[in-house]
Protein backbone atom coordinates (compact mmCIF):
# COMPACT_ATOMS: atom_id res chain seq x y z
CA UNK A 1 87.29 80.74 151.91
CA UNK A 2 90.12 83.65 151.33
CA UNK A 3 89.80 86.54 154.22
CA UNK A 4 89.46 89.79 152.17
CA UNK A 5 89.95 92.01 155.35
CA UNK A 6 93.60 92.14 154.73
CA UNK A 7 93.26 94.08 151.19
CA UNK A 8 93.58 97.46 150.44
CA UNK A 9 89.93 99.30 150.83
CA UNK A 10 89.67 99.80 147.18
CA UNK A 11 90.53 95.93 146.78
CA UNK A 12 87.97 95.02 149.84
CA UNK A 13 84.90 96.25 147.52
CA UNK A 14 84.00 95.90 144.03
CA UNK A 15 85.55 97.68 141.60
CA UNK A 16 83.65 98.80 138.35
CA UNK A 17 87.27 99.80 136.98
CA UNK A 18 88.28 96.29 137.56
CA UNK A 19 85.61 94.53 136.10
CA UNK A 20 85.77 96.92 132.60
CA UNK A 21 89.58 96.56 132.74
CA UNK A 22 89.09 92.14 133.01
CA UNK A 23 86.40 92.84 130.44
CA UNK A 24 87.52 94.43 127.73
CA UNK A 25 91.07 92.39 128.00
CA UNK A 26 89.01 89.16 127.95
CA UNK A 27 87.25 90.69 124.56
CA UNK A 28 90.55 91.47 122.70
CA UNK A 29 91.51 88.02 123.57
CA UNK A 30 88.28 86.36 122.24
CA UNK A 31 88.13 88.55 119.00
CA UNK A 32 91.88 87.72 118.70
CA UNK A 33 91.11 84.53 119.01
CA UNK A 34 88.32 84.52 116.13
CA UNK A 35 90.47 86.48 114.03
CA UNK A 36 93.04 83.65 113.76
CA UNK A 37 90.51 80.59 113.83
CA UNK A 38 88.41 82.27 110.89
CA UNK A 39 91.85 82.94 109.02
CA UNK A 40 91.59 81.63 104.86
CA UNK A 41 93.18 78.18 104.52
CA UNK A 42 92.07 77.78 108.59
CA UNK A 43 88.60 78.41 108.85
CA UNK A 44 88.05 75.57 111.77
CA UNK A 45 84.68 74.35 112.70
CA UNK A 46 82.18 77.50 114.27
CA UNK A 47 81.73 75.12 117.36
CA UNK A 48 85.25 74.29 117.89
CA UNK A 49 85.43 78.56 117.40
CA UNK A 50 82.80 79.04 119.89
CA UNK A 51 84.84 76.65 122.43
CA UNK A 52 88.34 78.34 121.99
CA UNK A 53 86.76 81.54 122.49
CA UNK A 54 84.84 80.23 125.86
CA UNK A 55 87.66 78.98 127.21
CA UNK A 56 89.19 82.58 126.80
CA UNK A 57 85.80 83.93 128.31
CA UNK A 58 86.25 81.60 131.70
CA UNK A 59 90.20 82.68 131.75
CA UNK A 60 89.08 85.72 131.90
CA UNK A 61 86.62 85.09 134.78
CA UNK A 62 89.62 83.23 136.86
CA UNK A 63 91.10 86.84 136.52
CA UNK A 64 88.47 88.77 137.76
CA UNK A 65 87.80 86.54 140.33
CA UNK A 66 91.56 86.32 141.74
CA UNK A 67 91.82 90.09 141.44
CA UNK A 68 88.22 91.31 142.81
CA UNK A 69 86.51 90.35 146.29
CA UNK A 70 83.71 89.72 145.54
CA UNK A 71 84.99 87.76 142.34
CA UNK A 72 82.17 86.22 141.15
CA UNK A 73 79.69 88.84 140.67
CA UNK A 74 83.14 90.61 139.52
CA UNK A 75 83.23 88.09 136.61
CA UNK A 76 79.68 88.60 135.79
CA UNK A 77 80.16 92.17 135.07
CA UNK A 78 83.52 91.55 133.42
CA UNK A 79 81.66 88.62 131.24
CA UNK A 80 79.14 91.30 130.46
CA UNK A 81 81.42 94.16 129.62
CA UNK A 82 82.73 91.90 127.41
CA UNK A 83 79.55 90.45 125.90
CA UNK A 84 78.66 93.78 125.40
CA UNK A 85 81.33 94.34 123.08
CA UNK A 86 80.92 91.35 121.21
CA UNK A 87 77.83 92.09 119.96
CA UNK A 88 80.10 94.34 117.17
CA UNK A 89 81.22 90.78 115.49
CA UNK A 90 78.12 88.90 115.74
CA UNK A 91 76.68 91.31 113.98
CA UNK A 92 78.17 90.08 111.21
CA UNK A 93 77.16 86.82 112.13
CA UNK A 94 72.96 87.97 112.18
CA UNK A 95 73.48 90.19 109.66
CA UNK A 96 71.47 88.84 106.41
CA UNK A 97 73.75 88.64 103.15
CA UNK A 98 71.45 89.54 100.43
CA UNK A 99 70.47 93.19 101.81
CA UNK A 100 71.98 95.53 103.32
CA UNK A 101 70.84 96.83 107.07
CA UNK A 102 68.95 94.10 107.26
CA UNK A 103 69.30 91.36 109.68
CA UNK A 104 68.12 87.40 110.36
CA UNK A 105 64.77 86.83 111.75
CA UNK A 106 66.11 85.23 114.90
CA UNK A 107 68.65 88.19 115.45
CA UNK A 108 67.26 88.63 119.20
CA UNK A 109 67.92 84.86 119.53
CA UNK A 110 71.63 85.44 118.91
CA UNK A 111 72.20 88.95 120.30
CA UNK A 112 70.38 86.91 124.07
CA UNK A 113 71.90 84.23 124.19
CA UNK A 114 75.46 86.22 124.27
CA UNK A 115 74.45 88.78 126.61
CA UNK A 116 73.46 85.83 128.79
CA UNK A 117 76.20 83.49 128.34
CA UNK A 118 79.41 85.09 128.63
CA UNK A 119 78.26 87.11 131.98
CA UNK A 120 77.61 82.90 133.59
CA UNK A 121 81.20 81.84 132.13
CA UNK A 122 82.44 84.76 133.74
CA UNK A 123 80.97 84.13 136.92
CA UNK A 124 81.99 80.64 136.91
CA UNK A 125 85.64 81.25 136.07
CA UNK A 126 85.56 83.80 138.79
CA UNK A 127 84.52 80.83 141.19
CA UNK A 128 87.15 78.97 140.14
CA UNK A 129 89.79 82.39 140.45
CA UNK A 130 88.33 82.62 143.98
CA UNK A 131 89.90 79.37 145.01
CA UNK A 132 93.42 80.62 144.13
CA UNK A 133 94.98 83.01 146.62
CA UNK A 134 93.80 86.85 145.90
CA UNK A 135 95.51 89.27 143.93
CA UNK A 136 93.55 92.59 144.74
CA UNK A 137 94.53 95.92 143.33
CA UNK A 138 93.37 99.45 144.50
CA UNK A 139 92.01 102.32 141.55
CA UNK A 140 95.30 103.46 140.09
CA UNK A 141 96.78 99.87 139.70
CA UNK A 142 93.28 99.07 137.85
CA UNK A 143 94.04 102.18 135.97
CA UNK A 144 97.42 100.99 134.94
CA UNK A 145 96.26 97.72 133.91
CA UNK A 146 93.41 99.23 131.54
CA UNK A 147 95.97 101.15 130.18
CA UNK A 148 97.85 97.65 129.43
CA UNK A 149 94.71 96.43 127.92
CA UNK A 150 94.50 99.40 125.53
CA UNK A 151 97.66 99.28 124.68
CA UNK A 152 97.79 95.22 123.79
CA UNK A 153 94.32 95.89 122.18
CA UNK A 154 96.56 98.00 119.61
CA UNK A 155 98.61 94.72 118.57
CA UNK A 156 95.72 92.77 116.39
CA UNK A 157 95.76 96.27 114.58
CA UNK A 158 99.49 96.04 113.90
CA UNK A 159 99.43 92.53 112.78
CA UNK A 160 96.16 92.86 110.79
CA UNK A 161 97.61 95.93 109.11
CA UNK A 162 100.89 94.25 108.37
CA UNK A 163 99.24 90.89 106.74
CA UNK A 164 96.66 93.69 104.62
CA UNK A 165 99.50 95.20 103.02
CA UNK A 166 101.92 91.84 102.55
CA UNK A 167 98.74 90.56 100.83
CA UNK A 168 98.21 93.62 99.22
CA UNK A 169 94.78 93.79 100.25
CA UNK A 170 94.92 97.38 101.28
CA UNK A 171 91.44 98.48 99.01
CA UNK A 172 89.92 94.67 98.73
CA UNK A 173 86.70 96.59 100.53
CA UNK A 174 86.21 100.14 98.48
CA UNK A 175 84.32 101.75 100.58
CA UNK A 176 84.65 103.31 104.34
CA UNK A 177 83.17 103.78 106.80
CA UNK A 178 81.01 100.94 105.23
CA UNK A 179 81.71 97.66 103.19
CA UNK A 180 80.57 97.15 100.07
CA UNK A 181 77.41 99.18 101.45
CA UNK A 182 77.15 97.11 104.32
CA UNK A 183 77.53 98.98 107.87
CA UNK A 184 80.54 98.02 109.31
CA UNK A 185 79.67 96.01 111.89
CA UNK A 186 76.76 94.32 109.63
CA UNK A 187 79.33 93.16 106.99
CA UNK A 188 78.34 89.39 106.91
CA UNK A 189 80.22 86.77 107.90
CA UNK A 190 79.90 84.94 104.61
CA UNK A 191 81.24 87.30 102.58
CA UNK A 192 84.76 87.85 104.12
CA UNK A 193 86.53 85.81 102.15
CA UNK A 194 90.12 86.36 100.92
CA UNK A 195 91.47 90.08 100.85
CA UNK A 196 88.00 90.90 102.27
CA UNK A 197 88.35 89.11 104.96
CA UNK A 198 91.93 90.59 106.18
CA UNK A 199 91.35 94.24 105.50
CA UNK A 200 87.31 94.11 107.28
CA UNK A 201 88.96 92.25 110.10
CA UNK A 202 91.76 94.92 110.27
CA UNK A 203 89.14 97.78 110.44
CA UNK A 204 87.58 95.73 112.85
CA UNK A 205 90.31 95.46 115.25
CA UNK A 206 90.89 99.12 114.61
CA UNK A 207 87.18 100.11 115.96
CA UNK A 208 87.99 97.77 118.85
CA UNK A 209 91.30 99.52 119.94
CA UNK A 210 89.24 102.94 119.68
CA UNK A 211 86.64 101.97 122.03
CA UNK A 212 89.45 101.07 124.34
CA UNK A 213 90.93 104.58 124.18
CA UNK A 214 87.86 106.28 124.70
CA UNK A 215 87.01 103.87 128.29
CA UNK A 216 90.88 104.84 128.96
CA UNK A 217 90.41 108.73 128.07
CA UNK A 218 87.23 108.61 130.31
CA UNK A 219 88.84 106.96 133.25
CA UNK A 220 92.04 108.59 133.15
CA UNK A 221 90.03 111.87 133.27
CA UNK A 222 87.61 110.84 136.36
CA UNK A 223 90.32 109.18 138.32
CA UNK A 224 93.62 110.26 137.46
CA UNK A 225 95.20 113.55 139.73
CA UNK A 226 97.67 114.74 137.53
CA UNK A 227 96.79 117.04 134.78
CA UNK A 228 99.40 116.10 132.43
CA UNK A 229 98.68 112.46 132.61
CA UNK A 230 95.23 113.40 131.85
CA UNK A 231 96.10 115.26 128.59
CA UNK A 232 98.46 112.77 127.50
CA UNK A 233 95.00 110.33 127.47
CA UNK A 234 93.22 112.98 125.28
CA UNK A 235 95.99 113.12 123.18
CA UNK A 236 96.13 109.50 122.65
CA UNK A 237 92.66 109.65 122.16
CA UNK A 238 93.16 112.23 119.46
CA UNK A 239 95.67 109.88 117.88
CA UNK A 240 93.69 106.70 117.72
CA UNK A 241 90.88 108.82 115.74
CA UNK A 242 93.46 110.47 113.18
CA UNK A 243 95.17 107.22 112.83
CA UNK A 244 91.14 105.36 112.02
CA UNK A 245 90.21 107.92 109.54
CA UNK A 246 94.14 108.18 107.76
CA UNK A 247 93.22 104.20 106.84
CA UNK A 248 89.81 105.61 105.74
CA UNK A 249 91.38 108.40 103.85
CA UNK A 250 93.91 105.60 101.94
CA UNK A 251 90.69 103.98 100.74
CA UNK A 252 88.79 106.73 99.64
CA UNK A 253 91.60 108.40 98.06
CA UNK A 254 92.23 105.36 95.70
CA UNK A 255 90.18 105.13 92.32
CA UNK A 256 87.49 102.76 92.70
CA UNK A 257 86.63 100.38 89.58
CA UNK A 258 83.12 99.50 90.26
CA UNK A 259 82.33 95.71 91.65
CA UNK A 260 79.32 94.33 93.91
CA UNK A 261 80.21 92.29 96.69
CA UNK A 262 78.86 88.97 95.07
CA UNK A 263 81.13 89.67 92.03
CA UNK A 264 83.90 90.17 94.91
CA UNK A 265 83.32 87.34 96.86
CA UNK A 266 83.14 84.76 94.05
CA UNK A 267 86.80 86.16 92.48
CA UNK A 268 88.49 85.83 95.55
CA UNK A 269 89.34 89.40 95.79
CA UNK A 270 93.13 89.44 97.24
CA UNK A 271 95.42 92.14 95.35
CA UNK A 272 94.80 96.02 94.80
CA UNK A 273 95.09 95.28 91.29
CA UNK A 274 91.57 93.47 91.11
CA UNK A 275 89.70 96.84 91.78
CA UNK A 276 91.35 100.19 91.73
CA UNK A 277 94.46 102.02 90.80
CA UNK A 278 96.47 103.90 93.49
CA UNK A 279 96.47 107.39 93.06
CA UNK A 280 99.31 109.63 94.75
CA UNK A 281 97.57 110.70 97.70
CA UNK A 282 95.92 106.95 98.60
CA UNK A 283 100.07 106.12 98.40
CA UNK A 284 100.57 109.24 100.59
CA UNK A 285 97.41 108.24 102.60
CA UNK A 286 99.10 104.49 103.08
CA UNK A 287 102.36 105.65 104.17
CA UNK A 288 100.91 108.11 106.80
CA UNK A 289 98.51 105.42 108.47
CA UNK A 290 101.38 103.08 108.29
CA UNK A 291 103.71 105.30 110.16
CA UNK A 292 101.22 106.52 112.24
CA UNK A 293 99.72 103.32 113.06
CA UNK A 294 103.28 101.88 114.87
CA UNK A 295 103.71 105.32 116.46
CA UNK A 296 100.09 105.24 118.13
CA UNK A 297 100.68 101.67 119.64
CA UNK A 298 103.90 103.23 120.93
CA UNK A 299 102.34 106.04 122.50
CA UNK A 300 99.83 103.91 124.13
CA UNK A 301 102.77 102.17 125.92
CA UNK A 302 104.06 105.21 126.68
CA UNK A 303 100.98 106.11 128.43
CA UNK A 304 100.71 102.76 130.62
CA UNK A 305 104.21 103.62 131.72
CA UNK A 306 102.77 107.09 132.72
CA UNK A 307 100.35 105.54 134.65
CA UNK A 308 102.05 102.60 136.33
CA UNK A 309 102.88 102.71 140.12
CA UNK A 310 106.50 102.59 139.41
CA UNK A 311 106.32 105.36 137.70
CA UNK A 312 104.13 107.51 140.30
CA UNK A 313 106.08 105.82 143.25
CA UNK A 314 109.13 107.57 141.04
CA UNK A 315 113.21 106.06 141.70
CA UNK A 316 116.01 108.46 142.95
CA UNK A 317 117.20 111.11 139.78
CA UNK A 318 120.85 109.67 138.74
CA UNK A 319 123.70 111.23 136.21
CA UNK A 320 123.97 109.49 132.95
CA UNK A 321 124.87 111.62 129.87
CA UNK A 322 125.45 109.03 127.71
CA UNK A 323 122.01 107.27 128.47
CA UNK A 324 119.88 110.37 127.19
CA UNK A 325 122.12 110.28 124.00
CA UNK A 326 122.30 106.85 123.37
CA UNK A 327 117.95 107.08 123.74
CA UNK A 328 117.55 110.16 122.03
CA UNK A 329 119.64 108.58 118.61
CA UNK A 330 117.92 105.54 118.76
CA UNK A 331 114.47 106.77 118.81
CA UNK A 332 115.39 109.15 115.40
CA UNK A 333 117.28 105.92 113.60
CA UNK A 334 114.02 104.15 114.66
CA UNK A 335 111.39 106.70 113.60
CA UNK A 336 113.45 107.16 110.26
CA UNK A 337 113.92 103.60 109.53
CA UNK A 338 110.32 103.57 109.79
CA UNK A 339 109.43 106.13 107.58
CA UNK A 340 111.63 104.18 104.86
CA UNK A 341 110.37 100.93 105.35
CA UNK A 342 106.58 101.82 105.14
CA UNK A 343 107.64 103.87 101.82
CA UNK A 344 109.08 100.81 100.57
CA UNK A 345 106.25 98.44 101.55
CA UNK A 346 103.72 100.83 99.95
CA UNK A 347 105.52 102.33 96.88
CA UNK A 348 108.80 99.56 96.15
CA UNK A 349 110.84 102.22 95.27
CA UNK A 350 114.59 101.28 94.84
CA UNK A 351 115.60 104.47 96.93
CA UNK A 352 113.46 103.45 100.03
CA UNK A 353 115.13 100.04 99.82
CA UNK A 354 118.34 101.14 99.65
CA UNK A 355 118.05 103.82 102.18
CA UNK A 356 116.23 101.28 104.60
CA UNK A 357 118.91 98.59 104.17
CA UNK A 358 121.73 101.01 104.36
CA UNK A 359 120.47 102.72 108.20
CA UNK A 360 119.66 99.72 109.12
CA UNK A 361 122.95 98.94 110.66
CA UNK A 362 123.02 102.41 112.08
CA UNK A 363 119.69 101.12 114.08
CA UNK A 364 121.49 97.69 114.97
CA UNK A 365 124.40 99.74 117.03
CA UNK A 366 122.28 102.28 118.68
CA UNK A 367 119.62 100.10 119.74
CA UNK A 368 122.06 97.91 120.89
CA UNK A 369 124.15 100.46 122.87
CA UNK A 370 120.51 102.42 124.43
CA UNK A 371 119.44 98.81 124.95
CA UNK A 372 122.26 97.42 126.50
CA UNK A 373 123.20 100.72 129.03
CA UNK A 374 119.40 101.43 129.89
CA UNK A 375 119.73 96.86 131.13
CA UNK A 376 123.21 97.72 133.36
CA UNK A 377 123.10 101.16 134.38
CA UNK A 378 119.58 101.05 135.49
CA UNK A 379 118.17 97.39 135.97
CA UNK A 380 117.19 98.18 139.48
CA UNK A 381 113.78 99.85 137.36
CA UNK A 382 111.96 97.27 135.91
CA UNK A 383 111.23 99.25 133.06
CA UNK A 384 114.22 99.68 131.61
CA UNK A 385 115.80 96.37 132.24
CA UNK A 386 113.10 94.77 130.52
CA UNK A 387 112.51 96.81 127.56
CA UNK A 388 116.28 97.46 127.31
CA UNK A 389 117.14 93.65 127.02
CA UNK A 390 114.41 93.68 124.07
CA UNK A 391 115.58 96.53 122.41
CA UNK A 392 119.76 94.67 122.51
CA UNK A 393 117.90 91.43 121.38
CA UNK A 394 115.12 91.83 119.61
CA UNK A 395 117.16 93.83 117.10
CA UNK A 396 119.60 91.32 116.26
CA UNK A 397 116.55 88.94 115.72
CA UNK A 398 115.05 92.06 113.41
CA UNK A 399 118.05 92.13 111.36
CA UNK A 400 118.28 88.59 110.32
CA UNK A 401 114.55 88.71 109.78
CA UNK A 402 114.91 91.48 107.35
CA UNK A 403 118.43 90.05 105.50
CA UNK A 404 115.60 87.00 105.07
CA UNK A 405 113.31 89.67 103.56
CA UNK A 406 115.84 90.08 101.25
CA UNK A 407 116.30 87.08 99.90
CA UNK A 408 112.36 85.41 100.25
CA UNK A 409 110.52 88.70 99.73
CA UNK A 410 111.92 90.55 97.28
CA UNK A 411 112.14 88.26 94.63
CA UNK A 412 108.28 87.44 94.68
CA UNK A 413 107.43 91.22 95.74
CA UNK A 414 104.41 90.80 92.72
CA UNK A 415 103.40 87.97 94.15
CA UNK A 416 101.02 88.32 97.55
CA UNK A 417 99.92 85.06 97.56
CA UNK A 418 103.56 83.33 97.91
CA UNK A 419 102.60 82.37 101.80
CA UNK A 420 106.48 82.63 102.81
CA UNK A 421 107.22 85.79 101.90
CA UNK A 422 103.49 86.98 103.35
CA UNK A 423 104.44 85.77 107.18
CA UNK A 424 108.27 87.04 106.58
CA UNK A 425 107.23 90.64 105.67
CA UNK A 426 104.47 90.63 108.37
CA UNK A 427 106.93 89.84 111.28
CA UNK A 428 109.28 92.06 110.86
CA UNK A 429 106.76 94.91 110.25
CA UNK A 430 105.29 93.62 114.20
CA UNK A 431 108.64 92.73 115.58
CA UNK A 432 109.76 96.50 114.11
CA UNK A 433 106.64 98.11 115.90
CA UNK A 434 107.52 96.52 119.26
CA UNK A 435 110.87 97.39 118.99
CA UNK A 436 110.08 100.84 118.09
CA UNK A 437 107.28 100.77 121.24
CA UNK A 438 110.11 99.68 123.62
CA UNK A 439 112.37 102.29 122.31
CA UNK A 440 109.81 105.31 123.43
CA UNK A 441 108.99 103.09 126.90
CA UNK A 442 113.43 102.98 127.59
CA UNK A 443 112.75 106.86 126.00
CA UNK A 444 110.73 107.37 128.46
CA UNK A 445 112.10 106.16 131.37
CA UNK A 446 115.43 108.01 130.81
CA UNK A 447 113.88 111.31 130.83
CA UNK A 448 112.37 110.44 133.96
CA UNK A 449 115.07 108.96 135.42
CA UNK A 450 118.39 111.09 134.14
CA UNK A 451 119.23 114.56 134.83
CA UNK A 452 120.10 116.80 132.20
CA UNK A 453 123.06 117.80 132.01
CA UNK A 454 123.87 115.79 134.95
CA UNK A 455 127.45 114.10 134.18
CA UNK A 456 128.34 110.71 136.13
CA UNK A 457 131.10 110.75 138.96
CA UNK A 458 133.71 108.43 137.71
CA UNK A 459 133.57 110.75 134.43
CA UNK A 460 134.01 113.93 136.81
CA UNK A 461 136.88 111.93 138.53
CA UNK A 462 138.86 111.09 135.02
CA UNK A 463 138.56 114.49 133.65
């Protein structure tokens, strides 16, 4: 057996922070999980489903119980926390799918065996975690981490978005907050199919990453000292919401041509084109919740930096001019190559491709040059080293990936079934919203870190 005694007191007891935080992680996982096993031209086995998304639901119990003394009733709660929150997709699995609000007989069957499941896989992986040597981690760390979790919980959003609009399944499901008259999260299994299937998942996700910002808004205001920290939450709160009812707004906006969901399901709805006809606001409406969506997950980030020890434990102020500019330009290329790339994923205007081509190589050099200082000048914060090595990498990688949009994507741009150019388009819409995210993080940092104004010895010394 491990002797606790040595851990912190908040480590020495049982935190209800910790067990959320393992909880809600170990939920995005599973539902990420689902999402990719219940994918069209994947659809494996329900069973084989069911044992993927277990074995996620006992990792996440080896977590809890490595991080939490005592783990195994700490990977109880986390298993229920997280059963809890499963009950939004197997809804659609007892929902009935001939009429609406109405559910299978053996519903309770279902919605018990969960709740009682998932809380004994957690307390047997914590079991096993409590063999391993212990990890324990006081309030604020736990704080940090759920901001992590919220943060990560934004990424199925991002990719779900990105495959909706490659597939051009943006208004597939008519309706919202419903589908097809169906309450959201009694939209039955069978009949997400196709474009269904990828734009109800991406709502989905999108309801999941909100109830992750509200736990992290409510914590953040109960445990966190510092004002401004607790008003960045709210605003990130704020965010999540505008950014939820902006996709709403895209759907509502459009002009719907009338179709049931059996009439849906049986065509294989995929493309806009099936249903309804983009008016100029839905376009407007698209490019907004497209912009705002990668800006949101960035914020989040931004937020778990706020909140990390580093950054409360602070690092000594240093001169660096050139850092602050080199951050401050790459952030605008970034945001603006953003704004041209969702208006020409949403609209295919030749001036948004053009203009989006051309600054691209103005992004390449400044991200390489923030990315690249922020990884020498200051590598002795983790931080910045990190997220400056993507930022001098992951762009190079982004280019090529776009110069292959090019060439794949453009040619079968009225085409969203051509599976190539779907995957192409999708990555480098994810790969631009972490680069963007690690921008604001190296941002970040350098406002923290740099004094303004402040200019560095050797350039005092030369002048």
């Amino acid at each position: 057996m491990h002797d606790h005694s040595s851990l912190a007191p908040d480590a020495a007891r049982l935190p209800l922070l910790g067990c959320i935080t393992v909880g809600l992680g170990t939920a995005v996982a599973m539902w990420f999980v689902g999402y990719l096993t219940h994918m069209p031209g994947v659809r494996l086995p329900l069973a084989m489903t069911a044992g993927l998304m277990t074995g996620v639901q006992l990792a996440g119990g080896v977590i809890a119980g490595r991080s939490m003394a005592p783990g195994v009733a700490g990977g109880a709660i986390a298993g229920l926390v997280s059963s809890l929150i499963n009950l939004l997709i197997v809804g659609s699995i007892v929902a009935s799918p001939d009429q609406p609000d109405a559910v299978r007989e053996n519903w309770w069957m279902m919605v018990g065996g969960t709740l009682a499941f998932e809380p004994i896989v957690g307390a047997l992986g914590a079991f096993i975690g409590t063999r391993m040597p212990v990890a324990g981690a006081g309030t604020q760390r736990w704080l940090a981490r759920l901001a992590v979790v919220t943060a990560i919980s934004a990424l199925p959003v991002l990719l779900s978005g990105g495959i909706v609009t490659s597939a051009e399944a943006g208004k597939a499901v008519p309706d919202w907050p419903g589908s097809y008259g169906y309450p959201m999260f009694l939209f039955p299994l069978q009949h997400m199919t196709g474009g269904i299937y990828y734009e109800h998942a991406h709502r989905l996700f999108g309801s999941l990453a909100g109830f992750c910002t509200i736990v992290l808004t409510v914590s953040v205001l109960v445990k966190e000292p510092r004002k401004w920290v607790k008003l960045a939450a709210v605003i990130a709160l704020l965010v999540v919401i505008t950014q939820g009812v902006a996709g709403g707004m895209r759907v509502n906006k459009a002009e719907v041509a009338p179709v049931d969901i059996n009439t849906a399901v049986a065509e294989g709805i995929t493309i806009d084109e099936n249903r309804e006809i983009d008016t100029k606001p839905a376009v407007a409406w698209a490019i907004f919740h497209g912009v705002s969506g990668q800006l949101t997950f960035a914020y989040l980030c931004v937020v778990a930096s706020f909140l990390s020890p580093r950054w409360i434990a602070g690092a000594a102020k240093r001169p660096d001019s050139l850092m602050r500019t080199f951050a401050m330009l790459a952030l605008g290329a970034y945001l603006l190559q953003l704004f041209l790339g969702a208006g020409l994923r949403h609209t295919g205007h030749a001036a948004f491709q053009h203009s989006h081509v051309t600054l691209s190589i103005v992004v390449v050099v400044l991200s390489l040059l923030a990315g690249l200082r922020a990884r020498a000048r200051h590598a002795d914060v983790r931080s910045m080293k990190f997220f400056g090595t993507l930022m001098a990498h992951g762009v190079g990688v982004q280019f090529v990936i776009g110069f292959i949009a090019l060439v794949v994507v453009l040619p079968h741009k009225d085409d969203p079934t051509h599976i190539p150019s779907l995957i192409i388009a999708t990555t480098h819409q994810f790969l631009g919203a972490l680069l963007i995210a690690a921008t604001c993080i190296v941002f970040a940092w350098t406002m923290r870190l740099v004094e303004k104004g402040a200019i560095e010895p050797a350039a005092v010394q030369t002048s």
